[in-house]
N, C-alpha and C. Protein backbone atom coordinates (compact mmCIF):
# COMPACT_ATOMS: atom_id res chain seq x y z
N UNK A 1 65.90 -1.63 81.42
CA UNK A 1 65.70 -0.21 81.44
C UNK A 1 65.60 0.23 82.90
N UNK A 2 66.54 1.26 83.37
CA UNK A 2 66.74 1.55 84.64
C UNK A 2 65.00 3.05 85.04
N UNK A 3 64.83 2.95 85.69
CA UNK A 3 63.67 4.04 85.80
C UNK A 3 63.62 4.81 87.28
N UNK A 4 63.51 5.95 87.34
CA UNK A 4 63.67 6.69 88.52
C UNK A 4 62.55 7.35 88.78
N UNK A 5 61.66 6.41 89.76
CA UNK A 5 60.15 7.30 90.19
C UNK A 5 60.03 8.28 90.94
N UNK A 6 59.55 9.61 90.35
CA UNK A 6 59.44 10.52 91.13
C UNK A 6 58.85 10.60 92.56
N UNK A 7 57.63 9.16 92.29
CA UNK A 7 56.08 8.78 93.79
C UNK A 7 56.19 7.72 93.82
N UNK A 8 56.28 6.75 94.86
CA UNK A 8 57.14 5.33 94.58
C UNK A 8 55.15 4.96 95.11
N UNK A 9 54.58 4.13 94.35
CA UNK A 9 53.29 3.22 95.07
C UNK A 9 53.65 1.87 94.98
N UNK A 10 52.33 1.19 95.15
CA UNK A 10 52.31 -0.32 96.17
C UNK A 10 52.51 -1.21 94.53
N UNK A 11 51.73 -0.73 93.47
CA UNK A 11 52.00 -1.74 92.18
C UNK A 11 52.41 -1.00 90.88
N UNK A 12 52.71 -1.72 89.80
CA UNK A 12 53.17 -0.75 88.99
C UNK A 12 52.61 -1.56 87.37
N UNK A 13 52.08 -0.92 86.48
CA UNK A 13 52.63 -1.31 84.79
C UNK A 13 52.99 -0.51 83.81
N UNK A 14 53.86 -1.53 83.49
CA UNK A 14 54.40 -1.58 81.82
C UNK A 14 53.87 -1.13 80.40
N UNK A 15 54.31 0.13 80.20
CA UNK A 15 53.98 -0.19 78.80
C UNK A 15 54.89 -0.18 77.33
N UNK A 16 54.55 -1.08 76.96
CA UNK A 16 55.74 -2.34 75.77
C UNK A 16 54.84 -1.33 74.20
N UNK A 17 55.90 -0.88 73.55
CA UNK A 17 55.48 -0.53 72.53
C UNK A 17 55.95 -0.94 71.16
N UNK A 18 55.55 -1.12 70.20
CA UNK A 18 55.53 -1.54 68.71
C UNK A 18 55.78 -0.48 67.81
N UNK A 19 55.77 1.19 68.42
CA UNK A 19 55.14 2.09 67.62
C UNK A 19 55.46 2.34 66.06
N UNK A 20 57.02 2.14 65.76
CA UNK A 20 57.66 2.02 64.41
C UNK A 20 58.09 0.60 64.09
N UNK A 21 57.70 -0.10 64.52
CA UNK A 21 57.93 -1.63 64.03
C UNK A 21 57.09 -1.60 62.76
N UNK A 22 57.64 -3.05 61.47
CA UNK A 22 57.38 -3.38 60.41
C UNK A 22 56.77 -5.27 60.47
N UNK A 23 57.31 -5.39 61.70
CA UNK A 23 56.48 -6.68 62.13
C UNK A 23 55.91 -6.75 63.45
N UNK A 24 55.24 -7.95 63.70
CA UNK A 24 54.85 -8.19 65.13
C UNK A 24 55.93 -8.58 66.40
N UNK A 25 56.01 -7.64 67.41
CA UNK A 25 56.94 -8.24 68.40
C UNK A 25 56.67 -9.07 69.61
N UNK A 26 57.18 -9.93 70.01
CA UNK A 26 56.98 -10.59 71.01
C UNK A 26 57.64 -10.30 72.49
N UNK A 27 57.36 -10.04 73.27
CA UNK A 27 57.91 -9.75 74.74
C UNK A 27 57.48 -11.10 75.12
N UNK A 28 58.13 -11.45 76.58
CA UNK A 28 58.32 -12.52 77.37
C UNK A 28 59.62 -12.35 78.70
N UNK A 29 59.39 -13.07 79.33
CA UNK A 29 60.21 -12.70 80.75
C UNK A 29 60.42 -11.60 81.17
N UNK A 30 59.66 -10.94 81.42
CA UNK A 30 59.55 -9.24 81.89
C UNK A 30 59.30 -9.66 83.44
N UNK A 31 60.29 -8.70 83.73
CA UNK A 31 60.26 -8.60 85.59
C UNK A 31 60.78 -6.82 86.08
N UNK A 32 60.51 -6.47 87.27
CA UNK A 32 60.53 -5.11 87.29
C UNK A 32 60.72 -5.56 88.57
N UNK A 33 61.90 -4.73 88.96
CA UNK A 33 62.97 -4.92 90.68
C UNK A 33 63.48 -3.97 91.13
N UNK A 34 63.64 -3.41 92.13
CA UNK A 34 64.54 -2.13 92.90
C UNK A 34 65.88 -2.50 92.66
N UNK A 35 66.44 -1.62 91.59
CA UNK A 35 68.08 -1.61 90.93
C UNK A 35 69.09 -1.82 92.16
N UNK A 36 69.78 -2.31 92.65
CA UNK A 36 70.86 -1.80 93.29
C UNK A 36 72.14 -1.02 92.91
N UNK A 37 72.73 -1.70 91.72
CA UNK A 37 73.65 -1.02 91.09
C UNK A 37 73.65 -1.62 89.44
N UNK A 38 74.28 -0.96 88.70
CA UNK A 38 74.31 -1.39 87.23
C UNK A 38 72.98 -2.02 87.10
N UNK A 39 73.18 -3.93 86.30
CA UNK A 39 71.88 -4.19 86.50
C UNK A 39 71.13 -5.25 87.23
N UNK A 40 72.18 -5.27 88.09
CA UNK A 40 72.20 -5.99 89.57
C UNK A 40 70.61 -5.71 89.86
N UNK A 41 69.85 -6.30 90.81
CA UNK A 41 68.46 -6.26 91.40
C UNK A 41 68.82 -6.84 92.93
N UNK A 42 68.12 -5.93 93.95
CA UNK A 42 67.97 -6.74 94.83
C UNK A 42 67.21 -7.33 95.26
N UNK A 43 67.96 -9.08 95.69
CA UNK A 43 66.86 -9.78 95.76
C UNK A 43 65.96 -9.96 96.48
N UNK A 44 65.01 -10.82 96.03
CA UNK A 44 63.29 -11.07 96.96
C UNK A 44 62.55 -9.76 96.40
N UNK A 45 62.88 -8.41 95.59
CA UNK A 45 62.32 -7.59 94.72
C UNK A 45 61.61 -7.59 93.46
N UNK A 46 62.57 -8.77 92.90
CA UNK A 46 61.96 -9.37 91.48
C UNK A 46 60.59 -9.68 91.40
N UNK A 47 59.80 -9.39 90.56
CA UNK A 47 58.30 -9.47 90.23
C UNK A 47 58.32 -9.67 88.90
N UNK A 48 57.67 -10.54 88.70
CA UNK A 48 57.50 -11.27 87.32
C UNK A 48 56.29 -9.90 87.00
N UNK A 49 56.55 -9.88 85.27
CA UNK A 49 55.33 -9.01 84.81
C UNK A 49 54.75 -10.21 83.82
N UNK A 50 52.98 -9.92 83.64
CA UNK A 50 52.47 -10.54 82.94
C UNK A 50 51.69 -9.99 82.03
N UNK A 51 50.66 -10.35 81.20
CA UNK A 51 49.97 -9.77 80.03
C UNK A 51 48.51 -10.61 79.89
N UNK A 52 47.52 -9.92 80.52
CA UNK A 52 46.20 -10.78 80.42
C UNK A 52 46.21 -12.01 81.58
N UNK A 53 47.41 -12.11 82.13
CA UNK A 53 47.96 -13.08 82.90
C UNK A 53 48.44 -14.06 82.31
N UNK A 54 49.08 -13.87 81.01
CA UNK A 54 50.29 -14.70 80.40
C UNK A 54 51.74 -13.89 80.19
N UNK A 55 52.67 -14.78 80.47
CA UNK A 55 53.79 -14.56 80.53
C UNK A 55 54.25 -13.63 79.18
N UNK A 56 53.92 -13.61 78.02
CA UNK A 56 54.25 -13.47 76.86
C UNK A 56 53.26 -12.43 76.51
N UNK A 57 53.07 -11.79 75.28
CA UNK A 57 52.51 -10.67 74.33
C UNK A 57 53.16 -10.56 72.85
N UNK A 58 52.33 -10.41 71.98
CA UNK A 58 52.65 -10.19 70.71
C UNK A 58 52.06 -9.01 70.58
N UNK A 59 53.22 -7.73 70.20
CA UNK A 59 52.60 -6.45 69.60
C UNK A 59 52.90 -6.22 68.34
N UNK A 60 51.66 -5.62 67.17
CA UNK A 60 51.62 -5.59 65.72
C UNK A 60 52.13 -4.27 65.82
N UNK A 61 52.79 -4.44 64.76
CA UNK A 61 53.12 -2.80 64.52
C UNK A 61 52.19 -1.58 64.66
N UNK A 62 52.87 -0.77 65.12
CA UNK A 62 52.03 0.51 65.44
C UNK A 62 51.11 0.37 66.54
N UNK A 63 51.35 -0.57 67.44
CA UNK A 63 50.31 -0.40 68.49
C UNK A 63 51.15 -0.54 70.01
N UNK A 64 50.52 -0.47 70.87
CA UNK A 64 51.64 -1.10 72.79
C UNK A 64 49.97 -1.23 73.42
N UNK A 65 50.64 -2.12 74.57
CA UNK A 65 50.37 -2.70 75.21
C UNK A 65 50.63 -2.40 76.31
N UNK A 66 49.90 -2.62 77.71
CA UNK A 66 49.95 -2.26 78.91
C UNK A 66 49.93 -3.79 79.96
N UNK A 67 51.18 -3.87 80.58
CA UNK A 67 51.41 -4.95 81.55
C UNK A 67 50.01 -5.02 82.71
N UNK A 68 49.83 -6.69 82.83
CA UNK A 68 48.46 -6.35 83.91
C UNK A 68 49.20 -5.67 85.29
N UNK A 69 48.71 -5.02 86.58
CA UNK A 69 49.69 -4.81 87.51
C UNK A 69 50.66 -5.14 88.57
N UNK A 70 51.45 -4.91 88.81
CA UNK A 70 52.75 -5.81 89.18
C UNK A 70 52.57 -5.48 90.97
N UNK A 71 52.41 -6.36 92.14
CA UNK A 71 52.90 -5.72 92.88
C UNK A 71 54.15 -5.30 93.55
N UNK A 72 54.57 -4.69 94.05
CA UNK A 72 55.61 -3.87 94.88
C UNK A 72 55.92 -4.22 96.09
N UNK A 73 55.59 -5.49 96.28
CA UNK A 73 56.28 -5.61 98.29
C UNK A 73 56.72 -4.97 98.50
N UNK A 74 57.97 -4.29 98.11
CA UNK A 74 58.80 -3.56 99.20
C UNK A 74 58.57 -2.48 99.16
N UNK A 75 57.50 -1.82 98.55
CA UNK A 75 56.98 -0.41 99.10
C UNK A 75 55.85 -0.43 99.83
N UNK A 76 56.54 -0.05 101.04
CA UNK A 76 55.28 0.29 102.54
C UNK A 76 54.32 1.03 102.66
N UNK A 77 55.31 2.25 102.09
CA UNK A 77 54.92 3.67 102.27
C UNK A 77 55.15 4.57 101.73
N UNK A 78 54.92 5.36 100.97
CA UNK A 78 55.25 6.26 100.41
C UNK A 78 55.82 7.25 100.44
N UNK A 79 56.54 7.11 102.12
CA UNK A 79 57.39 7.79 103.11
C UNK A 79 58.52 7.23 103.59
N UNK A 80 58.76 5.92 102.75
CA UNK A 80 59.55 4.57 103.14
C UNK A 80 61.28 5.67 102.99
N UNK A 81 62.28 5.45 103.55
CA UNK A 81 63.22 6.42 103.30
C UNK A 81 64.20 4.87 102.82
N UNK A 82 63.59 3.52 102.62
CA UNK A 82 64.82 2.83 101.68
C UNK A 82 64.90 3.35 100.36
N UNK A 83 63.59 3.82 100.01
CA UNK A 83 63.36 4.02 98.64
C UNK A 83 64.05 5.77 98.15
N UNK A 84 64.42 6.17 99.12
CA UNK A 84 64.95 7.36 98.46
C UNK A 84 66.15 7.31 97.68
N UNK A 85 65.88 8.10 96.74
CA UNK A 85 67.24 7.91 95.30
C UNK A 85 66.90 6.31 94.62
N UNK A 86 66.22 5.60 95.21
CA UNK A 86 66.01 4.19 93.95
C UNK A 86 65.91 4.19 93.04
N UNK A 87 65.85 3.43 92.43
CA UNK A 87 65.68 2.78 90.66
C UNK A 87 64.88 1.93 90.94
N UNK A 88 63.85 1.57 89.35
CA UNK A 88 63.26 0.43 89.24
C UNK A 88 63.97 -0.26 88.08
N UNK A 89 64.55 -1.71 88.13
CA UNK A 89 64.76 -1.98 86.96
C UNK A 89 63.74 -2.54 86.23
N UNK A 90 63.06 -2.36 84.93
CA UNK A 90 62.82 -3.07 84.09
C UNK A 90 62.97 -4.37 83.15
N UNK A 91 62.78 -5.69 83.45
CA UNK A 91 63.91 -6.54 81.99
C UNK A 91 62.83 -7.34 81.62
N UNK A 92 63.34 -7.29 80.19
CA UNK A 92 62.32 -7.89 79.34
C UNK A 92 63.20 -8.76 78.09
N UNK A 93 62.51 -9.85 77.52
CA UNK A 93 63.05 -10.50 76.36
C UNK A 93 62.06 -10.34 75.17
N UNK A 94 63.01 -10.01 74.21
CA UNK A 94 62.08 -10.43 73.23
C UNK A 94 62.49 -11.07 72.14
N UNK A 95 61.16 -11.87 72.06
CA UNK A 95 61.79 -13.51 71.42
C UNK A 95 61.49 -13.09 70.17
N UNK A 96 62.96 -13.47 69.23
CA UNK A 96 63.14 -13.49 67.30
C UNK A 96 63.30 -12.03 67.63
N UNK A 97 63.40 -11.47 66.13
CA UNK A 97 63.55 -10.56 65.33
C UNK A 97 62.63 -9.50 65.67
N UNK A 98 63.04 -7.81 65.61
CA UNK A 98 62.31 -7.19 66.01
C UNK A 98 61.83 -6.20 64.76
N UNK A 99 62.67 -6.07 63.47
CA UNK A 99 62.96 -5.30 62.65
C UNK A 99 63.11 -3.73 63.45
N UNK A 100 62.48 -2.62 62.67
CA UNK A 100 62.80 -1.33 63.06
C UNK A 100 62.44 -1.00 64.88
N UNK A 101 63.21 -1.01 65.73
CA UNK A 101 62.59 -1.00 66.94
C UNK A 101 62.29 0.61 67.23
N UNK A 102 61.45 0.07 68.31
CA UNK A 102 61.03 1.81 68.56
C UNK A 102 61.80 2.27 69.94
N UNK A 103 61.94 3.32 69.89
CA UNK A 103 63.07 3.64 70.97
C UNK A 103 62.53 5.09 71.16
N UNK A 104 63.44 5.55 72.56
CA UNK A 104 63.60 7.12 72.92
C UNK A 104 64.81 7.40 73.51
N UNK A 105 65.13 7.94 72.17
CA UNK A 105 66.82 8.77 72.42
C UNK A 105 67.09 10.00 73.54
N UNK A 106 65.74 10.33 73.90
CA UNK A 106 66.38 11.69 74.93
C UNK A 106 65.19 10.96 76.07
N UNK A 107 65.17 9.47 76.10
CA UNK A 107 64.58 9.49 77.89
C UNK A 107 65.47 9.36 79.02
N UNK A 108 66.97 9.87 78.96
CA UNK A 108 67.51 10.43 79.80
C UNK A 108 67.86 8.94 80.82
N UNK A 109 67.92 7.97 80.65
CA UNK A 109 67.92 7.05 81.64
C UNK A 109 68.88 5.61 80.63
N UNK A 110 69.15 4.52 81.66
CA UNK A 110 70.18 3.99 81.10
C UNK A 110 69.85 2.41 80.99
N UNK A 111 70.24 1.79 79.85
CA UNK A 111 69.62 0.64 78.92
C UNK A 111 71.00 -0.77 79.63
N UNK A 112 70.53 -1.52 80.17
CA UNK A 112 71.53 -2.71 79.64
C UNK A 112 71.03 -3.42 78.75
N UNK A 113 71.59 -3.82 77.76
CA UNK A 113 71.31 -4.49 76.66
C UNK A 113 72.14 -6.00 76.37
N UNK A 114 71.83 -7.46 76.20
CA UNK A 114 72.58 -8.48 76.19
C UNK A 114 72.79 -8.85 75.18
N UNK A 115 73.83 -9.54 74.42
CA UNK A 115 74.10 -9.74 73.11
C UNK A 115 72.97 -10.79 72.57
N UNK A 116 72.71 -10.54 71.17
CA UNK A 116 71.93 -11.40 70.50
C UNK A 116 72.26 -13.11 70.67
N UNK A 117 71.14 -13.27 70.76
CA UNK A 117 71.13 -14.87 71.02
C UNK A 117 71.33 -15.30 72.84
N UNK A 118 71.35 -14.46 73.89
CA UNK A 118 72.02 -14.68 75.12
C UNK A 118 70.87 -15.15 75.84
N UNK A 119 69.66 -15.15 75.54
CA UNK A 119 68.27 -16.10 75.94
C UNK A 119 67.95 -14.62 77.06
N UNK A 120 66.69 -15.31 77.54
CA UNK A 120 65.68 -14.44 78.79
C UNK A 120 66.93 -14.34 79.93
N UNK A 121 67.14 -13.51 80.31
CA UNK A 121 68.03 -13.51 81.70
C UNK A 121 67.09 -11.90 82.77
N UNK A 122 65.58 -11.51 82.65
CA UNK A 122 64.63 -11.16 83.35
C UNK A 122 64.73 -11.81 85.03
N UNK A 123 64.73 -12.76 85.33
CA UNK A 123 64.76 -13.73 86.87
C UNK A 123 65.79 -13.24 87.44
N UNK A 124 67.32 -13.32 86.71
CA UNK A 124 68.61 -13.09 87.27
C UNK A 124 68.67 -11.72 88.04
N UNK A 125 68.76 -11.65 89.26
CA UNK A 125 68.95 -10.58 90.36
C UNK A 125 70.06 -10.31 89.88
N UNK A 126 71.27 -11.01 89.93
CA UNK A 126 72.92 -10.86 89.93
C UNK A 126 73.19 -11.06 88.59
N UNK A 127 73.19 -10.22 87.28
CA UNK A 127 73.72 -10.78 85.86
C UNK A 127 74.78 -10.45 85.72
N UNK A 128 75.64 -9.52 86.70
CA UNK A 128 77.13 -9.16 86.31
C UNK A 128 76.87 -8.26 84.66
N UNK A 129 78.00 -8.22 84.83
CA UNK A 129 78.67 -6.82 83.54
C UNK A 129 78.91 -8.04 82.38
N UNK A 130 79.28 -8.82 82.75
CA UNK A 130 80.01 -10.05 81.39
C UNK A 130 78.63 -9.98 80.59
N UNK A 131 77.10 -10.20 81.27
CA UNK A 131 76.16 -10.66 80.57
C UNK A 131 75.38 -9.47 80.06
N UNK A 132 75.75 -8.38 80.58
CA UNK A 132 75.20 -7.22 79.98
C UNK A 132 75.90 -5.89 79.28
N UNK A 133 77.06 -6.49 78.51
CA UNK A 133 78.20 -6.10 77.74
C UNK A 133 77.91 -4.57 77.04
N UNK A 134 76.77 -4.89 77.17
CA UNK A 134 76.27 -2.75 76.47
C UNK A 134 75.51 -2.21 76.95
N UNK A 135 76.10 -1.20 77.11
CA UNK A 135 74.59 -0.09 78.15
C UNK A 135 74.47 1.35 76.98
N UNK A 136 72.85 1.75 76.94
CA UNK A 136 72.65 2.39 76.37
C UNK A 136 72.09 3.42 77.21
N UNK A 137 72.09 4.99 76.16
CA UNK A 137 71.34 5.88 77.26
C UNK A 137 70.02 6.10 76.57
N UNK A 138 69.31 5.51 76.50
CA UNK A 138 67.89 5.48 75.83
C UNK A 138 66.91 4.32 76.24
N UNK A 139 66.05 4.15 75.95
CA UNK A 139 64.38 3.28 76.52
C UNK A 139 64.31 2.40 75.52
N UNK A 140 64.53 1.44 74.82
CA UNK A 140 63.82 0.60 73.88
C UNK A 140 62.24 -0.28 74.23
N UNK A 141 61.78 0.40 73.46
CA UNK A 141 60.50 -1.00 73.41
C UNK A 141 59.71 -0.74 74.85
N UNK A 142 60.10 -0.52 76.08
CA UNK A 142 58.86 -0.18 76.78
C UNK A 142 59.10 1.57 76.90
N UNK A 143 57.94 1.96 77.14
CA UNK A 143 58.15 3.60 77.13
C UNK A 143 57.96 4.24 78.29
N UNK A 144 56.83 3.28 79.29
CA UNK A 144 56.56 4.59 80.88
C UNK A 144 55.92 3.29 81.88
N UNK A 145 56.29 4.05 82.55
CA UNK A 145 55.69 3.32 83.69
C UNK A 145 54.59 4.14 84.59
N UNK A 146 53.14 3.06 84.99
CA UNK A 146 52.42 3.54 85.90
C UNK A 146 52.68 3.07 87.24
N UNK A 147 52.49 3.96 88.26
CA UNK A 147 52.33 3.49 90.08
C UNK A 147 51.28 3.73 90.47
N UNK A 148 50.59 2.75 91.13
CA UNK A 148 49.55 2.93 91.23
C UNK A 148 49.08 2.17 92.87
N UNK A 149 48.11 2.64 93.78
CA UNK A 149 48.07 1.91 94.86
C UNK A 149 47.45 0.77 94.93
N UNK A 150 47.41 -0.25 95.56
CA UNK A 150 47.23 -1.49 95.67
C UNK A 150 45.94 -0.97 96.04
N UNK A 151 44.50 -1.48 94.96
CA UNK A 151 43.29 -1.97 95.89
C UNK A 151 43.15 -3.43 95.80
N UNK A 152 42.47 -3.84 96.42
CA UNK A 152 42.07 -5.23 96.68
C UNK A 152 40.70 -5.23 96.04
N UNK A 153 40.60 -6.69 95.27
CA UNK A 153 39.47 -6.83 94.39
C UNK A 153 38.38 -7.00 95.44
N UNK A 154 36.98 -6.71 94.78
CA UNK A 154 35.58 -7.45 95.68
C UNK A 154 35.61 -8.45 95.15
């Protein structure tokens, strides 16, 4: 899921939703990267996302979940002028069957989607067009993203 931040900050999360699902879904290999083109990432951007600080999440129907927070190396500043016009990409797997997925048809932004069975490909900076054979104009399964500034724990 391609995403275009209006306020670019230092970390960011995910949130993975279930809302019309009929079973439990599983996410896994979720990473969130500055798009370059299609769903190319550029690299050393890639950031693994996690959940409680596990790789994975199971959401029951009717409920979402919020990624713990991701940081952002390559945002300095919030004045940074690489970041003007960027994308964040989103990629996520989700492992088995999803039944009714939940989606948003008018979030205005653009989906690569990989054929069933094509495994986690989240890590891959460079997936080319061969591996991401359909693009949609809608959000599946995660719905928004937070930015938020980096504090440092006590």
């Amino acid at each position: 899921m391609i995403i275009h931040p209006d306020i670019w900050e230092q970390q960011a999360r995910i949130r993975f939703l279930n809302a019309f699902g009929t079973r439990a879904v599983t996410f896994d290999n979720a990473y969130v990267g500055l798009q370059t083109t299609g769903a190319a990432i550029l690299p050393a951007t890639n950031e693994r996302v996690s959940f409680a600080g596990k790789s994975a999440i199971t959401i029951v129907p009717g409920q979402f979940a919020w990624s713990d927070p991701v940081a952002l190396p390559f945002v300095s500043s919030l004045t940074d002028r690489m970041l003007i016009g960027r994308k964040l990409a989103v990629s996520f797997h989700v492992a088995g069957e999803t039944g009714p997925m939940t989606w948003h048809a008018k979030a205005l932004t653009t989906s690569y989607i990989v054929a069933p069975g094509a495994g986690a490909l989240g890590q891959d900076t460079d997936p080319g067009d061969k591996l991401h054979p359909n693009r949609a104009g809608y959000a599946a399964m995660a719905s928004s993203i937070e930015l938020t500034k980096f504090t440092a724990s006590k």
